[in-house]
PDB file of N, CA and C in Angstrom:
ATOM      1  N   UNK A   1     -22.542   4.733 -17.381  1.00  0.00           N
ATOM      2  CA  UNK A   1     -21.718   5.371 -16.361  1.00  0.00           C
ATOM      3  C   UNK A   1     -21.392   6.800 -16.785  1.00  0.00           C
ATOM      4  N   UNK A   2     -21.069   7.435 -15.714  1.00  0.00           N
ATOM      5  CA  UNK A   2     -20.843   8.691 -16.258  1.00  0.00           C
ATOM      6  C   UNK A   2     -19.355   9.451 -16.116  1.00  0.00           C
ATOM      7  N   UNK A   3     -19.363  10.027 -16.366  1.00  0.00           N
ATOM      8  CA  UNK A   3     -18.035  10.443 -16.245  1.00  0.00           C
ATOM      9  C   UNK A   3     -17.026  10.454 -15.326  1.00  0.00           C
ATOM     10  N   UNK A   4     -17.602  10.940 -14.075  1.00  0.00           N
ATOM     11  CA  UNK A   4     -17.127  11.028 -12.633  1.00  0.00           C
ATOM     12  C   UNK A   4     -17.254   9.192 -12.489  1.00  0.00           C
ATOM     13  N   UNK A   5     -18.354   8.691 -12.814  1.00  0.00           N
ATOM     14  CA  UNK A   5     -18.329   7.300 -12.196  1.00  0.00           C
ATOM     15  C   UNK A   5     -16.640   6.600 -12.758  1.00  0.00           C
ATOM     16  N   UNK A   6     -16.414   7.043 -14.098  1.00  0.00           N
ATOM     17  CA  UNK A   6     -15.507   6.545 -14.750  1.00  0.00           C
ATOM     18  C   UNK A   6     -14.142   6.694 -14.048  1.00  0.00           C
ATOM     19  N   UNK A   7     -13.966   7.727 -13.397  1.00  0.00           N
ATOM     20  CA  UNK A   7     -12.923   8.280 -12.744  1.00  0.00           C
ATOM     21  C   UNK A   7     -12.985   7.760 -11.727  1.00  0.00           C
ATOM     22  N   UNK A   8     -13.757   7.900 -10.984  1.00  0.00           N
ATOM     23  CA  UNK A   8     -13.783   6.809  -9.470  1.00  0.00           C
ATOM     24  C   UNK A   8     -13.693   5.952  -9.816  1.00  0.00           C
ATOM     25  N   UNK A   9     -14.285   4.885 -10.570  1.00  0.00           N
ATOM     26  CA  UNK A   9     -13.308   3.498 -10.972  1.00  0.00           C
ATOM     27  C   UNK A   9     -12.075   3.354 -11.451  1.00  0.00           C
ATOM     28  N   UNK A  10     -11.716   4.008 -12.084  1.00  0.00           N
ATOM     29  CA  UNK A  10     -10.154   4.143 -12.468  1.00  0.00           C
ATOM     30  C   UNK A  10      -9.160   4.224 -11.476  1.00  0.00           C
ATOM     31  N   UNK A  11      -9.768   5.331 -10.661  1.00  0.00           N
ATOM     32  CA  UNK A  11      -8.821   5.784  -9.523  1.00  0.00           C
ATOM     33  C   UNK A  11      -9.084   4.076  -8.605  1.00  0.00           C
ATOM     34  N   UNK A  12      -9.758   3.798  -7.988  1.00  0.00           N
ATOM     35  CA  UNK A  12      -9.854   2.771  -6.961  1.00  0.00           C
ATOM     36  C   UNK A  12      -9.546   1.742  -7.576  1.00  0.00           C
ATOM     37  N   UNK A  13      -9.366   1.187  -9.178  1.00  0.00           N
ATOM     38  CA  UNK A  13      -8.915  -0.041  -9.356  1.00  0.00           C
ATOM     39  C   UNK A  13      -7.262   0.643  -9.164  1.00  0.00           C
ATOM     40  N   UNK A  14      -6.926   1.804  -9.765  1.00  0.00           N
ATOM     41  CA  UNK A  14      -4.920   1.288  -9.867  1.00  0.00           C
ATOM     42  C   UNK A  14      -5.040   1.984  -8.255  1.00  0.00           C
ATOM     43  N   UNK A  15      -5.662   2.646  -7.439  1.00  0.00           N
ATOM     44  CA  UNK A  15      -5.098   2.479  -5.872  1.00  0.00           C
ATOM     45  C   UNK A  15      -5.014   0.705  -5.485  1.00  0.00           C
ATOM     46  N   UNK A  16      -5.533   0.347  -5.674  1.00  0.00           N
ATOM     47  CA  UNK A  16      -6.008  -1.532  -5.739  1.00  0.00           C
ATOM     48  C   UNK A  16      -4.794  -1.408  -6.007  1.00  0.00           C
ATOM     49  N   UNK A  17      -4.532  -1.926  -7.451  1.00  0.00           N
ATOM     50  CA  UNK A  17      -3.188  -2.350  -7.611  1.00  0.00           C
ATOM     51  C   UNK A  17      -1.788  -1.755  -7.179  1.00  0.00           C
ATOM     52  N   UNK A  18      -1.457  -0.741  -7.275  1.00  0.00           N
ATOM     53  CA  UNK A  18      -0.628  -0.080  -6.492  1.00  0.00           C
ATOM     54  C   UNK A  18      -0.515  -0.278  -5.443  1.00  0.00           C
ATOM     55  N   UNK A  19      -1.131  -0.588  -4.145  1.00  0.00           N
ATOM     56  CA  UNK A  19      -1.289  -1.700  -2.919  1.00  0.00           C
ATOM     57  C   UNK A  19      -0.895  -2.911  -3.290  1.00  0.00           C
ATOM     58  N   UNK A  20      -1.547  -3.417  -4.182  1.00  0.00           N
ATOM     59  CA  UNK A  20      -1.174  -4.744  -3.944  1.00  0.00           C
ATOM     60  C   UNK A  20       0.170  -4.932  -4.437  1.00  0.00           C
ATOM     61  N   UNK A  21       0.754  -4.339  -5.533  1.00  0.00           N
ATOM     62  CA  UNK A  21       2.307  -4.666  -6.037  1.00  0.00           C
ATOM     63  C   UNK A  21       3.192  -4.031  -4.528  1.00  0.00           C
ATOM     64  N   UNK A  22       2.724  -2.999  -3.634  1.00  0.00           N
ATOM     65  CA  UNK A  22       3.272  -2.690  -2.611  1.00  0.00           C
ATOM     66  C   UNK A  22       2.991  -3.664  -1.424  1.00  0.00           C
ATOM     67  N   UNK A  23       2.337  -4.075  -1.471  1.00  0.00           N
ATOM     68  CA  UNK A  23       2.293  -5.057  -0.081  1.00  0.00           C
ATOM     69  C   UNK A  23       3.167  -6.655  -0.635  1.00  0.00           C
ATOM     70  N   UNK A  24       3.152  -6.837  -2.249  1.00  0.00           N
ATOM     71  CA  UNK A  24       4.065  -7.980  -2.871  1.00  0.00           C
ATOM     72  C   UNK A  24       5.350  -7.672  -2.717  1.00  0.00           C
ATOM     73  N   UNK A  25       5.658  -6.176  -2.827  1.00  0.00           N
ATOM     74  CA  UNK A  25       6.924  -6.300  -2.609  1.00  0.00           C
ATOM     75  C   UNK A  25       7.604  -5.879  -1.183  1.00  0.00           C
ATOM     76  N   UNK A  26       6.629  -5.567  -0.083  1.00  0.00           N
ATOM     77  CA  UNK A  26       7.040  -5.956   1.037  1.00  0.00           C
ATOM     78  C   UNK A  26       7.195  -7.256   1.505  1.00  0.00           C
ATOM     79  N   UNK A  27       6.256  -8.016   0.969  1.00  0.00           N
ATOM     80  CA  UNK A  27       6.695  -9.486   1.418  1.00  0.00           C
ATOM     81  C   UNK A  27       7.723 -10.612   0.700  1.00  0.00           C
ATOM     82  N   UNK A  28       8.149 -10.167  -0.616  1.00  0.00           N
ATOM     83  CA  UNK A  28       9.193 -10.194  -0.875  1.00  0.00           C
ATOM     84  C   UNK A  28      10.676  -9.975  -0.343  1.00  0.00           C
ATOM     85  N   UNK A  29      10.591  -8.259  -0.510  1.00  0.00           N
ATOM     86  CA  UNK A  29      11.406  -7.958   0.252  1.00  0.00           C
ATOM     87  C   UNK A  29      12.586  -8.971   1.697  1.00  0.00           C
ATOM     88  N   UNK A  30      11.200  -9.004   2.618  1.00  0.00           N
ATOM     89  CA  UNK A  30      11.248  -9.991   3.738  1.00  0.00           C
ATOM     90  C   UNK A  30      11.646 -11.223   3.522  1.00  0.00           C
ATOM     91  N   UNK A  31      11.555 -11.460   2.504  1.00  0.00           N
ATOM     92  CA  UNK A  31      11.545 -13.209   2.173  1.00  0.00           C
ATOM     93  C   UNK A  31      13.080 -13.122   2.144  1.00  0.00           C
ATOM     94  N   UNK A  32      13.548 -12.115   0.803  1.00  0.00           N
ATOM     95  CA  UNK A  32      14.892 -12.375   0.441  1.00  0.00           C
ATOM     96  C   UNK A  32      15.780 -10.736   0.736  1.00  0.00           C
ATOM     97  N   UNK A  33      16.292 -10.512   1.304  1.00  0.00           N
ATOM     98  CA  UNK A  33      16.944  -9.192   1.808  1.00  0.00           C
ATOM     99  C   UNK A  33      17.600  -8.951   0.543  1.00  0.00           C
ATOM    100  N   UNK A  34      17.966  -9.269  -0.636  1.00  0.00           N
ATOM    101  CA  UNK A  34      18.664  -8.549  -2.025  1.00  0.00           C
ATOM    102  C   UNK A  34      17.426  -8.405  -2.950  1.00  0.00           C
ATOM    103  N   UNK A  35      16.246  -8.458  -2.609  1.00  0.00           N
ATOM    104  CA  UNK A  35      15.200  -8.339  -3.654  1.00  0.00           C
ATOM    105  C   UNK A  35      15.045  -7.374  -4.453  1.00  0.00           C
ATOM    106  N   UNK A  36      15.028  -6.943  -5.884  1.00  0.00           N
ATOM    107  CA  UNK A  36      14.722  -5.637  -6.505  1.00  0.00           C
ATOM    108  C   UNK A  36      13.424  -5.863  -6.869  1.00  0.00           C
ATOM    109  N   UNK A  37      12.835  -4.661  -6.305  1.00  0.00           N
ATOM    110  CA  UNK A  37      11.834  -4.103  -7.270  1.00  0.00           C
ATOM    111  C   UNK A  37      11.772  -3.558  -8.926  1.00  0.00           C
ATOM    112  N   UNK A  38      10.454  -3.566  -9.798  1.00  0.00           N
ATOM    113  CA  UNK A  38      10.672  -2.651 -10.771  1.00  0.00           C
ATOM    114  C   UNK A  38      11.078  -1.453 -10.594  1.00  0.00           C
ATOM    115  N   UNK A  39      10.571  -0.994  -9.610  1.00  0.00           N
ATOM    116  CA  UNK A  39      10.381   0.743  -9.192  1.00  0.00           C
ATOM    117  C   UNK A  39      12.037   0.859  -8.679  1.00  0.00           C
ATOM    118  N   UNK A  40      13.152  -0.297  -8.180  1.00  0.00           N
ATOM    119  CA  UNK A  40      14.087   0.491  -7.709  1.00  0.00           C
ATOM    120  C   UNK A  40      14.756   0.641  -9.130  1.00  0.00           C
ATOM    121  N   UNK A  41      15.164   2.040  -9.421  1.00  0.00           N
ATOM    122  CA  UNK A  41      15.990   2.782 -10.046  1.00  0.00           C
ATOM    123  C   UNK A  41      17.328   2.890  -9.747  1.00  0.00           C
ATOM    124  N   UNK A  42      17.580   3.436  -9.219  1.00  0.00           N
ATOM    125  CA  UNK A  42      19.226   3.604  -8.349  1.00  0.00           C
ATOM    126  C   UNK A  42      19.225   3.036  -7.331  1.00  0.00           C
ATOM    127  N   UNK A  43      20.578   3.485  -6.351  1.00  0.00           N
ATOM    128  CA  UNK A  43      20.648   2.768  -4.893  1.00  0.00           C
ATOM    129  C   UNK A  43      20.271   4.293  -4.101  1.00  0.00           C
ATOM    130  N   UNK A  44      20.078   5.415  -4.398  1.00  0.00           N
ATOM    131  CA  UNK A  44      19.294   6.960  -4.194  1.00  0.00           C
ATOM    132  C   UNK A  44      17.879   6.508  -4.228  1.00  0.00           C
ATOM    133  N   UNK A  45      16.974   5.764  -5.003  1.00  0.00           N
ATOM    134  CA  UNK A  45      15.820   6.037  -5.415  1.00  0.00           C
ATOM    135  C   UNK A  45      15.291   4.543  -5.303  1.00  0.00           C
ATOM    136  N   UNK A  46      14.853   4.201  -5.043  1.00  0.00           N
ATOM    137  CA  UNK A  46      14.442   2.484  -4.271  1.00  0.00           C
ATOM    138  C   UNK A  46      12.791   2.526  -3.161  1.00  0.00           C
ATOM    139  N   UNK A  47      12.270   1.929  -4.239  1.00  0.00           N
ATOM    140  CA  UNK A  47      10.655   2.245  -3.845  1.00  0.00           C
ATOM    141  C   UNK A  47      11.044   1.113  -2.276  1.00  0.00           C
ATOM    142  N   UNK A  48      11.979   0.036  -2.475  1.00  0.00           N
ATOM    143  CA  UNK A  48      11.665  -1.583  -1.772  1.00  0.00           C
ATOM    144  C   UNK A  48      12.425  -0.977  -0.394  1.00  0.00           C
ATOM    145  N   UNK A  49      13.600  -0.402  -0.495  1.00  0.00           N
ATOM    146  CA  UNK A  49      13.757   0.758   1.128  1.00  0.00           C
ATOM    147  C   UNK A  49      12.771   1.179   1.669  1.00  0.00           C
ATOM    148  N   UNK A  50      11.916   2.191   0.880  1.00  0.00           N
ATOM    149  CA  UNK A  50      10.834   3.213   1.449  1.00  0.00           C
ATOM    150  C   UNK A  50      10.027   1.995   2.291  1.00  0.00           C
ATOM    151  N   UNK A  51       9.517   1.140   1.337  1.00  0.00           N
ATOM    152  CA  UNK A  51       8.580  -0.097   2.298  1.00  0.00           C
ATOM    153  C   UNK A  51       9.032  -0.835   2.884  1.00  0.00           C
ATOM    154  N   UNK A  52      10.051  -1.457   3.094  1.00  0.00           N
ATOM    155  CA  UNK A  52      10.969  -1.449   4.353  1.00  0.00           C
ATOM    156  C   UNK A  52      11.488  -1.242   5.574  1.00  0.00           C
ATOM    157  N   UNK A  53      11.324   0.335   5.227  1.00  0.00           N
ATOM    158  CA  UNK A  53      11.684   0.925   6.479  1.00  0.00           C
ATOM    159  C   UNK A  53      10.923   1.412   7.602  1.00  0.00           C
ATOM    160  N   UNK A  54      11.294   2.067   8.679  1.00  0.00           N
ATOM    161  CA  UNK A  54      10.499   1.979   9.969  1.00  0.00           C
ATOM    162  C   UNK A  54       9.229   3.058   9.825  1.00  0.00           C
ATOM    163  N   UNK A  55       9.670   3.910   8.279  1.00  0.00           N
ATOM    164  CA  UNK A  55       8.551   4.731   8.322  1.00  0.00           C
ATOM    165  C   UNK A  55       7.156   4.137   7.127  1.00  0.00           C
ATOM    166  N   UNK A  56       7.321   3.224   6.820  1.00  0.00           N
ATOM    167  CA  UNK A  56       6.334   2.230   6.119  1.00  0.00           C
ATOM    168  C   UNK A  56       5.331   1.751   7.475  1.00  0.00           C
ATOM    169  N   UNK A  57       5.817   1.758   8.810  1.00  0.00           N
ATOM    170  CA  UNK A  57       4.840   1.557   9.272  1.00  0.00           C
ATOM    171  C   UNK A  57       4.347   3.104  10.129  1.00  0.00           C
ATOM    172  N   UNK A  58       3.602   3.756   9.502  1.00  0.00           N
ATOM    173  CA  UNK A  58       3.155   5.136  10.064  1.00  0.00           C
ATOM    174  C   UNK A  58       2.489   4.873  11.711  1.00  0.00           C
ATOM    175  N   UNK A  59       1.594   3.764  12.199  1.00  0.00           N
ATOM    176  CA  UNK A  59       0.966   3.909  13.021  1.00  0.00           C
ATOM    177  C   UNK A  59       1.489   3.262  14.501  1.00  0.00           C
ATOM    178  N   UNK A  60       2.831   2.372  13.955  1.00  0.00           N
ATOM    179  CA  UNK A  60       3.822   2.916  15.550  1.00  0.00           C
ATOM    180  C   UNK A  60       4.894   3.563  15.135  1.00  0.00           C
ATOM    181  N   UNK A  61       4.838   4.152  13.905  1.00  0.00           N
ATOM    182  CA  UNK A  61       6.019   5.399  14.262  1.00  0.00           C
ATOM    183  C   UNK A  61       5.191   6.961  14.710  1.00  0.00           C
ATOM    184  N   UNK A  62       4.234   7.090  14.570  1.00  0.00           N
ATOM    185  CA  UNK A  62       3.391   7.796  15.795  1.00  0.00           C
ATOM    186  C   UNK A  62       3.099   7.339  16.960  1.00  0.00           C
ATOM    187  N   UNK A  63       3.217   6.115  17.403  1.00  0.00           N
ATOM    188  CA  UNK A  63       2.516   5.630  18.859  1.00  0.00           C
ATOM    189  C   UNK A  63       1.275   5.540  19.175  1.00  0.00           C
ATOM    190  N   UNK A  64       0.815   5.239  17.620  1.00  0.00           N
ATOM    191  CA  UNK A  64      -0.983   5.235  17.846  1.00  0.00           C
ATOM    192  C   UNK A  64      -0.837   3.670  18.665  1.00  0.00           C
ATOM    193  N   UNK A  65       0.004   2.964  18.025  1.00  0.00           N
ATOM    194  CA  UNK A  65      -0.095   1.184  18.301  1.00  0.00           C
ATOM    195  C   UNK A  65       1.554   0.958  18.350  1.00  0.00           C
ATOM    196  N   UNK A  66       1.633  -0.071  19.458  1.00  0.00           N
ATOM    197  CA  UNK A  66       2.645  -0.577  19.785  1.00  0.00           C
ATOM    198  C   UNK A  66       3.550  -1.235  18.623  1.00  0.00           C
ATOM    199  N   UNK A  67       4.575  -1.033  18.553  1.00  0.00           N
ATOM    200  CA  UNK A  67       5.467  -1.623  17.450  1.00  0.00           C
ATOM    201  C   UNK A  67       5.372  -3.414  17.449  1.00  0.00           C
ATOM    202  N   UNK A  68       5.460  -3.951  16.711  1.00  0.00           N
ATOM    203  CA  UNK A  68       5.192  -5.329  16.302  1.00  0.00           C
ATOM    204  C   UNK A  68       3.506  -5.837  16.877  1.00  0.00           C
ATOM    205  N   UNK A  69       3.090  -4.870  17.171  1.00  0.00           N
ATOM    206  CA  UNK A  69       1.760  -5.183  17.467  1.00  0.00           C
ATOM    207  C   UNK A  69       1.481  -5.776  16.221  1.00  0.00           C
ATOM    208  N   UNK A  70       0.070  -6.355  16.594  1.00  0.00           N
ATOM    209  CA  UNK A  70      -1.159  -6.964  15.630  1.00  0.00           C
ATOM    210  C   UNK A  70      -1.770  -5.897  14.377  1.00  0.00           C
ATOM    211  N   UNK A  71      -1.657  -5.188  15.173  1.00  0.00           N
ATOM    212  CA  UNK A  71      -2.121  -3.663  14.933  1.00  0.00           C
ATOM    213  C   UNK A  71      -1.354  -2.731  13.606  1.00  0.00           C
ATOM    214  N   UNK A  72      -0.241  -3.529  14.207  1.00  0.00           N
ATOM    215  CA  UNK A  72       1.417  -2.462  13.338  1.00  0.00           C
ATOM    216  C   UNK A  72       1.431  -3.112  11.406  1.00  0.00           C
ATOM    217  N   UNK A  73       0.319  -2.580  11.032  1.00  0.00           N
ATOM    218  CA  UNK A  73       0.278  -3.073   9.523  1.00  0.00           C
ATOM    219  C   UNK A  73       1.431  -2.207   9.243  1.00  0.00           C
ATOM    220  N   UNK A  74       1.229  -2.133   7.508  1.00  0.00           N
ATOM    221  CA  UNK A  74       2.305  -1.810   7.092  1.00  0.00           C
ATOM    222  C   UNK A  74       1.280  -0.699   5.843  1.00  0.00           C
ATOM    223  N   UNK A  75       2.384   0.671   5.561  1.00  0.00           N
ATOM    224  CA  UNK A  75       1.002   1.253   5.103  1.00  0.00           C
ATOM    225  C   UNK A  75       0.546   1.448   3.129  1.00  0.00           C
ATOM    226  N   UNK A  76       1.091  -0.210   3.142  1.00  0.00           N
ATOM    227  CA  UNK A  76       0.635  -0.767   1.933  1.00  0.00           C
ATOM    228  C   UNK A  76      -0.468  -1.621   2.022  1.00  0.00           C
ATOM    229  N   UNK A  77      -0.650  -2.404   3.234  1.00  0.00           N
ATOM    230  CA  UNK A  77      -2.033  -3.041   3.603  1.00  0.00           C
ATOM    231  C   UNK A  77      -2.698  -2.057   3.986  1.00  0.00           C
ATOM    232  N   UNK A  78      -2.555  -0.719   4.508  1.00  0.00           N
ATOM    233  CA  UNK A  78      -3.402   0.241   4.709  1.00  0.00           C
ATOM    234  C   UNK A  78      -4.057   0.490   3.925  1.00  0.00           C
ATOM    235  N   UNK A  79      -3.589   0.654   3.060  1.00  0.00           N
ATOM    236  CA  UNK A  79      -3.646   1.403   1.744  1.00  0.00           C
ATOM    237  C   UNK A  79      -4.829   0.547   0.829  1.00  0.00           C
ATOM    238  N   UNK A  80      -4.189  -0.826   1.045  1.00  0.00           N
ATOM    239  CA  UNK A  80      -5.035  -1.850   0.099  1.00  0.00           C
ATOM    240  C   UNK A  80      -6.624  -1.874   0.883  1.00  0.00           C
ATOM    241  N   UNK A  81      -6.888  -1.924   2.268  1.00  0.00           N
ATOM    242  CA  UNK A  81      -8.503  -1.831   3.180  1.00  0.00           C
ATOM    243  C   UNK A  81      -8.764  -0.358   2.603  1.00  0.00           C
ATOM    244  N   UNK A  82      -7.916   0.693   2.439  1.00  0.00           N
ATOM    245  CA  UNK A  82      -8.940   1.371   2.349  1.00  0.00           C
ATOM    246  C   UNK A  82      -9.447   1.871   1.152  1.00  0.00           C
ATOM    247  N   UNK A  83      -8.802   1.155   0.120  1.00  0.00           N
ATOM    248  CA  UNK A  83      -9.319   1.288  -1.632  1.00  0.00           C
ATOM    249  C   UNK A  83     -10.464   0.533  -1.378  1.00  0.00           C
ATOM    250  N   UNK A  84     -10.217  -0.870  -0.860  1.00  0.00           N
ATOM    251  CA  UNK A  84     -11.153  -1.941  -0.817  1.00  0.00           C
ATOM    252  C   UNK A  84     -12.548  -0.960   0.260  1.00  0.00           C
ATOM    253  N   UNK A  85     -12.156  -0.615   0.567  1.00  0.00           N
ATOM    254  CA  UNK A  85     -13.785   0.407   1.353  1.00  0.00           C
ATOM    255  C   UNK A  85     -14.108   1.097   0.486  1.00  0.00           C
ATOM    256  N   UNK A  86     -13.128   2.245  -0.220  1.00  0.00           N
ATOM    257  CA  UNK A  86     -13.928   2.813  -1.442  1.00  0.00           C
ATOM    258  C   UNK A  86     -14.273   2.429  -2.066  1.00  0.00           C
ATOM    259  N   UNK A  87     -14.121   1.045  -3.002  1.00  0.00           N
ATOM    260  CA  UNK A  87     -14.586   0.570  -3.390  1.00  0.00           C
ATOM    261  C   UNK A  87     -16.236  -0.099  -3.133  1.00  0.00           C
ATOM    262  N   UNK A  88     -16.192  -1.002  -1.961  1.00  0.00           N
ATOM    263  CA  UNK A  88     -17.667  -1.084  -1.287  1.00  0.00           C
ATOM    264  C   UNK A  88     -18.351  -0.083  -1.043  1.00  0.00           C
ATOM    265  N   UNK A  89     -18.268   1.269  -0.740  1.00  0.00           N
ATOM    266  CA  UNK A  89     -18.897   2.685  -0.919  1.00  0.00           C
ATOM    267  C   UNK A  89     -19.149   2.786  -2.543  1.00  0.00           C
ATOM    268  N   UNK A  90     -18.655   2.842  -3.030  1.00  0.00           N
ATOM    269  CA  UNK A  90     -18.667   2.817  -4.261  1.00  0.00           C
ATOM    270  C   UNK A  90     -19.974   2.332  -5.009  1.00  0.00           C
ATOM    271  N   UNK A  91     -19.722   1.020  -4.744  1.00  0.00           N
ATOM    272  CA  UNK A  91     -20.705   0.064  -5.519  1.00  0.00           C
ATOM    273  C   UNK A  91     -22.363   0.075  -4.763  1.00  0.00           C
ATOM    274  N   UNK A  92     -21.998   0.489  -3.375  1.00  0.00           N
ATOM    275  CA  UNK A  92     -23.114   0.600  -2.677  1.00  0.00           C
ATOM    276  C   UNK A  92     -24.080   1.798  -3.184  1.00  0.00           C
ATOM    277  N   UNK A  93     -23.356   3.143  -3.460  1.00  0.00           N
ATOM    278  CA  UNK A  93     -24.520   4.107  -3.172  1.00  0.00           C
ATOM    279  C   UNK A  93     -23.948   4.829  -4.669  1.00  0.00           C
ATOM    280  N   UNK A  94     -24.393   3.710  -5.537  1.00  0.00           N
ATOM    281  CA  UNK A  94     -23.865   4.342  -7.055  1.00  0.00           C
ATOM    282  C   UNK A  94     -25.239   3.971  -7.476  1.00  0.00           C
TER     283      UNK A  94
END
C-alpha cells in the first residue's frame, strides 16, 4: 500500500467509527432521556444535545424531506452510508 492508500484507510475506518459511536449514542440517547455520553464534558459542551437536536437532522431542517419522514435520517446514519460508499469506492478502483 502506499501512502495515500494508507491515509484513505485510516480516514474511512475512524469516519466508520465516529458514525457508528454517533448513531449509538443517538439511540441511546432515545432510549433513556438522562444518558451521558463520553464526549459530554459540561452541560455548555454535550456532543448527546448536538445529536439530539432538530439540527442533527439536516435534511428536514432544510425541507429537502418531510420531518418524521422515512427519509428524515439522522446525520450520523448519514454519515455512516457515506463512509460505507467510500469505502466500496475504495476497495473497488484501488
Amino acid at each position: 500500500m502506499t501512502k495515500g492508500e494508507w491515509i484513505a484507510t485510516i480516514s474511512i475506518a475512524l469516519g466508520i467509527l465516529v458514525a457508528l459511536y454517533a448513531v449509538y449514542i443517538d439511540y441511546k440517547a432515545l432510549q433513556k432521556e438522562s444518558y451521558e455520553a463520553l464526549c459530554d464534558i459540561s452541560e455548555q459542551v454535550s456532543c448527546t444535545k448536538i445529536l439530539t437536536s432538530s439540527y442533527s437532522h439536516l435534511l428536514s431542517q432544510f425541507g429537502i424531506v418531510p420531518k418524521d419522514s422515512i427519509l428524515d435520517q439522522s446525520n450520523a446514519r448519514l454519515g455512516l452510508v457515506f463512509y460505507a460508499i467510500q469505502a466500496a469506492i475504495f476497495v473497488k478502483f484501488r
